[in-house]
C-alpha atoms as a PDB file:
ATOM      1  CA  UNK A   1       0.000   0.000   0.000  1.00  0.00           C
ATOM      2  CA  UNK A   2       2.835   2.543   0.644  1.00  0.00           C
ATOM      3  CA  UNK A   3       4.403   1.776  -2.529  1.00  0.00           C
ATOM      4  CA  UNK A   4       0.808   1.948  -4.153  1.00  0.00           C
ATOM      5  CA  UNK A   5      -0.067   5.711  -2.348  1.00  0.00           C
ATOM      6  CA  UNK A   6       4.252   6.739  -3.467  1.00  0.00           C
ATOM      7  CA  UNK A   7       3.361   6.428  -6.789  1.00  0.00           C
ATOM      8  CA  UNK A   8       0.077   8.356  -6.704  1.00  0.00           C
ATOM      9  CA  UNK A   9       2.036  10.994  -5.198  1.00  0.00           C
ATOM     10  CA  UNK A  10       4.463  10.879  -7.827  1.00  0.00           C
ATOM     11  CA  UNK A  11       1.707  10.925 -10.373  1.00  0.00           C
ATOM     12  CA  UNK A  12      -0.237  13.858  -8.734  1.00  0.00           C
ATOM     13  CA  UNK A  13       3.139  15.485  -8.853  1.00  0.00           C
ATOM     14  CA  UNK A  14       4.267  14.539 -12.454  1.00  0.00           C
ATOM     15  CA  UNK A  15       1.151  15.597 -14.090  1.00  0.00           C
ATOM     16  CA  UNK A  16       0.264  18.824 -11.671  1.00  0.00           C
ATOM     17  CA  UNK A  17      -2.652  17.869 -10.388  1.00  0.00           C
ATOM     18  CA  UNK A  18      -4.253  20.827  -8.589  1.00  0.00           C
ATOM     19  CA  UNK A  19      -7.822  21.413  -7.222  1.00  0.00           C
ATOM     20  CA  UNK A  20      -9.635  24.743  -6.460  1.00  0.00           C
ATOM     21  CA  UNK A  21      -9.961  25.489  -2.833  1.00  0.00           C
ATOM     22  CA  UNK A  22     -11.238  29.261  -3.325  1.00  0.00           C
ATOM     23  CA  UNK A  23     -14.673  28.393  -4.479  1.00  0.00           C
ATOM     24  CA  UNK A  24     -18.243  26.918  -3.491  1.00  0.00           C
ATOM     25  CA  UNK A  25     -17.576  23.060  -2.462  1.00  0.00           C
ATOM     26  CA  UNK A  26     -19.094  20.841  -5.261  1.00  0.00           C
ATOM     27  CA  UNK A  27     -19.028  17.024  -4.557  1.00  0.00           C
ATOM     28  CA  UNK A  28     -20.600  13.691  -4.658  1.00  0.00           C
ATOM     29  CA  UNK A  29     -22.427  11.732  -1.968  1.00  0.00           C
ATOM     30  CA  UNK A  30     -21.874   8.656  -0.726  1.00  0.00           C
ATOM     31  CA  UNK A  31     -24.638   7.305   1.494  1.00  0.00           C
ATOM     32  CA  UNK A  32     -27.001   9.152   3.644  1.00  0.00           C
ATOM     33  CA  UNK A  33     -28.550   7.650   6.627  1.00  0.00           C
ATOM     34  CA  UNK A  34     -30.740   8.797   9.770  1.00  0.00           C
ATOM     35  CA  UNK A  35     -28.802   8.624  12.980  1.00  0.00           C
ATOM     36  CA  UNK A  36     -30.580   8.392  16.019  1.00  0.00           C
ATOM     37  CA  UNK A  37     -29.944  11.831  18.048  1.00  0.00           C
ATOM     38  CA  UNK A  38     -28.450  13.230  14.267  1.00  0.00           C
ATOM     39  CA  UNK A  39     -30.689  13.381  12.143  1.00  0.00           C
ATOM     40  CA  UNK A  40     -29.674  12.834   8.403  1.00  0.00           C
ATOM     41  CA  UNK A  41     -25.991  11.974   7.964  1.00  0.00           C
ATOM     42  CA  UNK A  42     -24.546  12.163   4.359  1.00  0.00           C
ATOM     43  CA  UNK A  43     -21.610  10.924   3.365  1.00  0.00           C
ATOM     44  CA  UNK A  44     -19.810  13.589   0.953  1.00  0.00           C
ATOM     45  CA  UNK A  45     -16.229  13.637  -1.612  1.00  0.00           C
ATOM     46  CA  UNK A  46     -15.449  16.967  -2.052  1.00  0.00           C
ATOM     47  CA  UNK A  47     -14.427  17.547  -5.365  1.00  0.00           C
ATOM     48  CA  UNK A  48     -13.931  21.020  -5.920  1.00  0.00           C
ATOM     49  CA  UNK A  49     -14.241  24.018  -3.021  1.00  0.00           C
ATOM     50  CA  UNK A  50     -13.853  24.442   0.432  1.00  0.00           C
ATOM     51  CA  UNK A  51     -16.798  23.315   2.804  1.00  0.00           C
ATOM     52  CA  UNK A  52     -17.733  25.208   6.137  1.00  0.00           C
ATOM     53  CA  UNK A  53     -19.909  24.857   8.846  1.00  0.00           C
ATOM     54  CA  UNK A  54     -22.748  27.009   8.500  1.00  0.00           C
ATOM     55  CA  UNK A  55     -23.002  26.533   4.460  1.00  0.00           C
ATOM     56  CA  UNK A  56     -26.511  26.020   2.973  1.00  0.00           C
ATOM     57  CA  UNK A  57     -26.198  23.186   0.022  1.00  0.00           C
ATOM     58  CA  UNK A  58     -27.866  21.308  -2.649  1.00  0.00           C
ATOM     59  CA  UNK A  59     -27.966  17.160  -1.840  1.00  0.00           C
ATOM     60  CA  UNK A  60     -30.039  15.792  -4.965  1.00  0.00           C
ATOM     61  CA  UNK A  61     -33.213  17.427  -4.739  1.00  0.00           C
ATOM     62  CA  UNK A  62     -33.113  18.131  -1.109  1.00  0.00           C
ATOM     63  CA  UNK A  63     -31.099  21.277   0.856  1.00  0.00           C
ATOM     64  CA  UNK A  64     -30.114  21.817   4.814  1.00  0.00           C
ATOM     65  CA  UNK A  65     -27.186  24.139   6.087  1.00  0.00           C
ATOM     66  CA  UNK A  66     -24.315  22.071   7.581  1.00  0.00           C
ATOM     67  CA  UNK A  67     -24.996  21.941  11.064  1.00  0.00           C
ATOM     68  CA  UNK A  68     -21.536  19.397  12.021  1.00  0.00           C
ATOM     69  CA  UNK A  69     -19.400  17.933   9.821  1.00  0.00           C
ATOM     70  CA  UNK A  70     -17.069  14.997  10.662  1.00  0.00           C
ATOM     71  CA  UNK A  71     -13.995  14.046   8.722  1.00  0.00           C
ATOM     72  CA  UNK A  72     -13.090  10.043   8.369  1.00  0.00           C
ATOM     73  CA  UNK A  73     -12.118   9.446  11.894  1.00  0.00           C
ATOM     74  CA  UNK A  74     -15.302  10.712  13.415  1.00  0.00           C
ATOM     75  CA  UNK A  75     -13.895  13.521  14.597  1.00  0.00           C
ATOM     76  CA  UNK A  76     -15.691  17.468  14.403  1.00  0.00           C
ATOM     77  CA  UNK A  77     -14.385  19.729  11.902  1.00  0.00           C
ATOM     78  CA  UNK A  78     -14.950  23.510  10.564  1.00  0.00           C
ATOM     79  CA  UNK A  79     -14.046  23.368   7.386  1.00  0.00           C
ATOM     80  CA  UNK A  80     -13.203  20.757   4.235  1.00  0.00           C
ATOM     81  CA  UNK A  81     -10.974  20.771   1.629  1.00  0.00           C
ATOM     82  CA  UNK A  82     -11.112  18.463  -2.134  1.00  0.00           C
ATOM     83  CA  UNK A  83     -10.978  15.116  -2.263  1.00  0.00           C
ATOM     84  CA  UNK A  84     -11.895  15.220   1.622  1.00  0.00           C
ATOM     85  CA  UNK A  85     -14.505  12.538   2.244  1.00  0.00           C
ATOM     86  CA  UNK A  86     -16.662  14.421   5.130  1.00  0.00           C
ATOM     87  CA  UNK A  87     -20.127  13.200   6.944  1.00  0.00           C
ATOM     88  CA  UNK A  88     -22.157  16.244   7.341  1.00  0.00           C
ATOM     89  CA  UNK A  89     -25.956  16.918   9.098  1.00  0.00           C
ATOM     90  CA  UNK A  90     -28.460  19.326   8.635  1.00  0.00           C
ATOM     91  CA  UNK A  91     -30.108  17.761   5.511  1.00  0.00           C
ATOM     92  CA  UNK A  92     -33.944  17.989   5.374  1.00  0.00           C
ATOM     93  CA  UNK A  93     -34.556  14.320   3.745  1.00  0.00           C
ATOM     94  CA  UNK A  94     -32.288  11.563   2.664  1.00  0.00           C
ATOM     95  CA  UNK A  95     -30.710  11.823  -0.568  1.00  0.00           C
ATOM     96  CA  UNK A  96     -29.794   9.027  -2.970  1.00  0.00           C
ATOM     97  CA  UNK A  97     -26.427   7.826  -3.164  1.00  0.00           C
ATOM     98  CA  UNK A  98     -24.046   9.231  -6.211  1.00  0.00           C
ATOM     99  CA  UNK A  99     -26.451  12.778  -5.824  1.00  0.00           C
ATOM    100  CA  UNK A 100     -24.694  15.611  -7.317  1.00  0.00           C
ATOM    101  CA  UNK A 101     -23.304  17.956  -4.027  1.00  0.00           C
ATOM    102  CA  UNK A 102     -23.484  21.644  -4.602  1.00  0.00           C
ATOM    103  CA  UNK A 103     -22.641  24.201  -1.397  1.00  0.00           C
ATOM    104  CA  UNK A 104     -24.726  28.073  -2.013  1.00  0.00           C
ATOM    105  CA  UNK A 105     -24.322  31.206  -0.839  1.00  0.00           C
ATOM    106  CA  UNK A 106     -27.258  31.565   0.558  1.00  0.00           C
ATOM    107  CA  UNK A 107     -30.506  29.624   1.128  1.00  0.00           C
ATOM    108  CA  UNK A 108     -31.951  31.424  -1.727  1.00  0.00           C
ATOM    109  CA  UNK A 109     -29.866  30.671  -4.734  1.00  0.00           C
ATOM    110  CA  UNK A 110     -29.744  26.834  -2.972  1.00  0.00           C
ATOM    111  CA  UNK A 111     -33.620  26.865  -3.495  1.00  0.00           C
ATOM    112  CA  UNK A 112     -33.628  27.805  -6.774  1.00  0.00           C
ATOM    113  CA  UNK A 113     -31.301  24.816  -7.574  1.00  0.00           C
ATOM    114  CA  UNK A 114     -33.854  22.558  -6.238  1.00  0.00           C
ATOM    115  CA  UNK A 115     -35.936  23.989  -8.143  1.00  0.00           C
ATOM    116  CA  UNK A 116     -34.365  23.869 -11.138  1.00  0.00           C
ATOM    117  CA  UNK A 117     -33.103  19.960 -10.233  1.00  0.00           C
ATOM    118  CA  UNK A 118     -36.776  19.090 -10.016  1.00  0.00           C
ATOM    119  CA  UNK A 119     -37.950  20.920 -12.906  1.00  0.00           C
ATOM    120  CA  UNK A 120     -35.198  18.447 -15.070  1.00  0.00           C
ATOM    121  CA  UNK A 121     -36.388  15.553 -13.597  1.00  0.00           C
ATOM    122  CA  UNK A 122     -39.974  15.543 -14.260  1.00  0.00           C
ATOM    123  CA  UNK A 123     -39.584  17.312 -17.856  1.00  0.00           C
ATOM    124  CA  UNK A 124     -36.642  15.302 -19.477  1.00  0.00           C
ATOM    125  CA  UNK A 125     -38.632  12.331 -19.366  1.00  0.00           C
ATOM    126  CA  UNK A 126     -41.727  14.294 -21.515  1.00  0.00           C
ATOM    127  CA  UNK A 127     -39.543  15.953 -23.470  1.00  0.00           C
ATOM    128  CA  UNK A 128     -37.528  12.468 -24.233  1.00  0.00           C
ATOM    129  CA  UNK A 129     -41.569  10.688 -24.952  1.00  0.00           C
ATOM    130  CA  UNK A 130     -42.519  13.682 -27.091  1.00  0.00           C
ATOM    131  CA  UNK A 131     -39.793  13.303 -29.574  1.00  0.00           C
ATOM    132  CA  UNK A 132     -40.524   9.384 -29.947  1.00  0.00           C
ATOM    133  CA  UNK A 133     -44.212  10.020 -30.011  1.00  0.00           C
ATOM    134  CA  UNK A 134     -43.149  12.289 -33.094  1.00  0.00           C
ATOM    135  CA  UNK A 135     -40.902   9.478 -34.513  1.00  0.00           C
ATOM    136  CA  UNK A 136     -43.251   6.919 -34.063  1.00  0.00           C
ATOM    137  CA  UNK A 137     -46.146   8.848 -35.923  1.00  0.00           C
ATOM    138  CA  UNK A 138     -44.021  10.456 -38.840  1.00  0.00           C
ATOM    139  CA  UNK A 139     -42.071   7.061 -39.833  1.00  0.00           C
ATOM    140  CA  UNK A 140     -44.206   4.176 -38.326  1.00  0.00           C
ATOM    141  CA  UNK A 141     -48.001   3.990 -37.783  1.00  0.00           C
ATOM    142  CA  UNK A 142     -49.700   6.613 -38.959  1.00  0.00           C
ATOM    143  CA  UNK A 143     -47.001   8.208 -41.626  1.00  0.00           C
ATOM    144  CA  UNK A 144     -50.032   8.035 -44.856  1.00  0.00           C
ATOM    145  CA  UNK A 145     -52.829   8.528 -42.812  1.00  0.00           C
ATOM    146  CA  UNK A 146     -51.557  12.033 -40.901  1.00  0.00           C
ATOM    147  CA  UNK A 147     -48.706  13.075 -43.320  1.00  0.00           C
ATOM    148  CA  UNK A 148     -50.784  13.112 -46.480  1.00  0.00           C
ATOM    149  CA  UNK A 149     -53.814  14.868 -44.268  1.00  0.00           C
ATOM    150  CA  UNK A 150     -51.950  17.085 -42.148  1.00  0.00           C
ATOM    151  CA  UNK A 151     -48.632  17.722 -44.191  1.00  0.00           C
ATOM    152  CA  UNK A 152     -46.823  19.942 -41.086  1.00  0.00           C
ATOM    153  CA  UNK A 153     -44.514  18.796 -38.680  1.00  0.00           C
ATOM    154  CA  UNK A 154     -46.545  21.157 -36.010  1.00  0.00           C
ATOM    155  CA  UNK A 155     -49.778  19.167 -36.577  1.00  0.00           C
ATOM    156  CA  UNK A 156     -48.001  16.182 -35.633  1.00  0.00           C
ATOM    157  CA  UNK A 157     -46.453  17.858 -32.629  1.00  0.00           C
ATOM    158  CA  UNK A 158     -49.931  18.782 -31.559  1.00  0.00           C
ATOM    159  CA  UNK A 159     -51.050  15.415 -31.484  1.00  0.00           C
ATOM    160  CA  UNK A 160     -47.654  13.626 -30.129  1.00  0.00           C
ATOM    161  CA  UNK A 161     -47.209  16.304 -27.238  1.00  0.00           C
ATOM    162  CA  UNK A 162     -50.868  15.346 -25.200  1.00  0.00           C
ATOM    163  CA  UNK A 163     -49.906  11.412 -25.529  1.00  0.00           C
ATOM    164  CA  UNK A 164     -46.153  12.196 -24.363  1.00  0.00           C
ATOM    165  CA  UNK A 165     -48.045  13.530 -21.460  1.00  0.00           C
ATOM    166  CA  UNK A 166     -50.642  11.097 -20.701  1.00  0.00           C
ATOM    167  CA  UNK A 167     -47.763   8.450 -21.133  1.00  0.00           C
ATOM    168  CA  UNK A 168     -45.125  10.495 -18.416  1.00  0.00           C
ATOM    169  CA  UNK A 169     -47.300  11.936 -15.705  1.00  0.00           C
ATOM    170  CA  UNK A 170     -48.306   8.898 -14.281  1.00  0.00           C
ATOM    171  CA  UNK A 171     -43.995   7.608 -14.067  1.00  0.00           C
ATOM    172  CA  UNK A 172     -43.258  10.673 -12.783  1.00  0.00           C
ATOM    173  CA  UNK A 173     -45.829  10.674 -10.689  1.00  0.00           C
ATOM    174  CA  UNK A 174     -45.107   7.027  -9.431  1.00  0.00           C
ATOM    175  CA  UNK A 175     -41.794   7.134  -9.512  1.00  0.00           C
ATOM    176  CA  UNK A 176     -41.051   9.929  -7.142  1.00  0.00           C
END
């Protein structure tokens, strides 16, 4: 193993590896978990950024402020560096596992990033159905029926866009 972690070094050092420490902390999680007397612990990699206590952040879809953080010997720490692997609390729900990480500013701009992460997750997938929907019509099923009567792409967005729909709500709806 020390010959194994030398030669990283040497790499690192070789090929001038460097990460950004003067920016918002960006990351990946691990695991999350509920603690009994915690709360919701997630297990972050810092990528890119510094972390502090007191930070509001983006976990997934969900946000908190980092109430404690602990490094990988369970011990309390202020702040966190890149490729530190950190536990943290003060998460409102429990995120997935390989969630993107993203530290804010404020609780404001974090919100907004929910926002936006939600608004990408229920509209991909009826965007994504929309555009076969249109496939399917103009080069499958109904290609001589609709083409030769409607002859515009926008008709046959007008009808592929409601089934898209009826099609995604209910996954989106389920699957959340």
């Amino acid at each position: 193993i020390d010959d194994l972690l030398d030669a990283i070094l040497l790499q690192a050092e070789m090929l001038e590896l460097k990460a950004t420490y003067d920016c918002r902390a960006e990351g990946k999680l691990l695991e999350s978990r509920i603690d009994q007397g915690r709360g919701v612990v997630s297990s972050v990699v810092i990528q890119r950024g510094s972390l502090h206590q007191g930070d509001p952040f983006v976990a997934g879809i969900y946000s908190g402020r980092v109430r404690a953080m602990f490094d990988d010997r369970g011990r309390r720490i202020q702040e966190a560096g890149p490729s530190m692997p950190v536990a943290i609390t003060g998460i409102s729900e429990v995120p997935s596992a390989g969630d993107k990480f993203m530290a804010f500013e404020n609780d404001k701009k974090a919100k907004s990033q929910i926002f936006i992460t939600k608004f990408a997750r229920i509209y991909t997938p009826i965007i994504i159905l929309a555009a076969l929907c249109v496939f399917f019509i103009k080069y499958f099923a109904f290609e001589d029926l609709l083409i030769n009567s409607l002859n515009s792409m926008f008709s046959i967005l007008v009808i592929a866009c409601p089934c898209a729909l009826v099609i995604s709500i209910p996954l989106c709806y389920f699957s959340s």
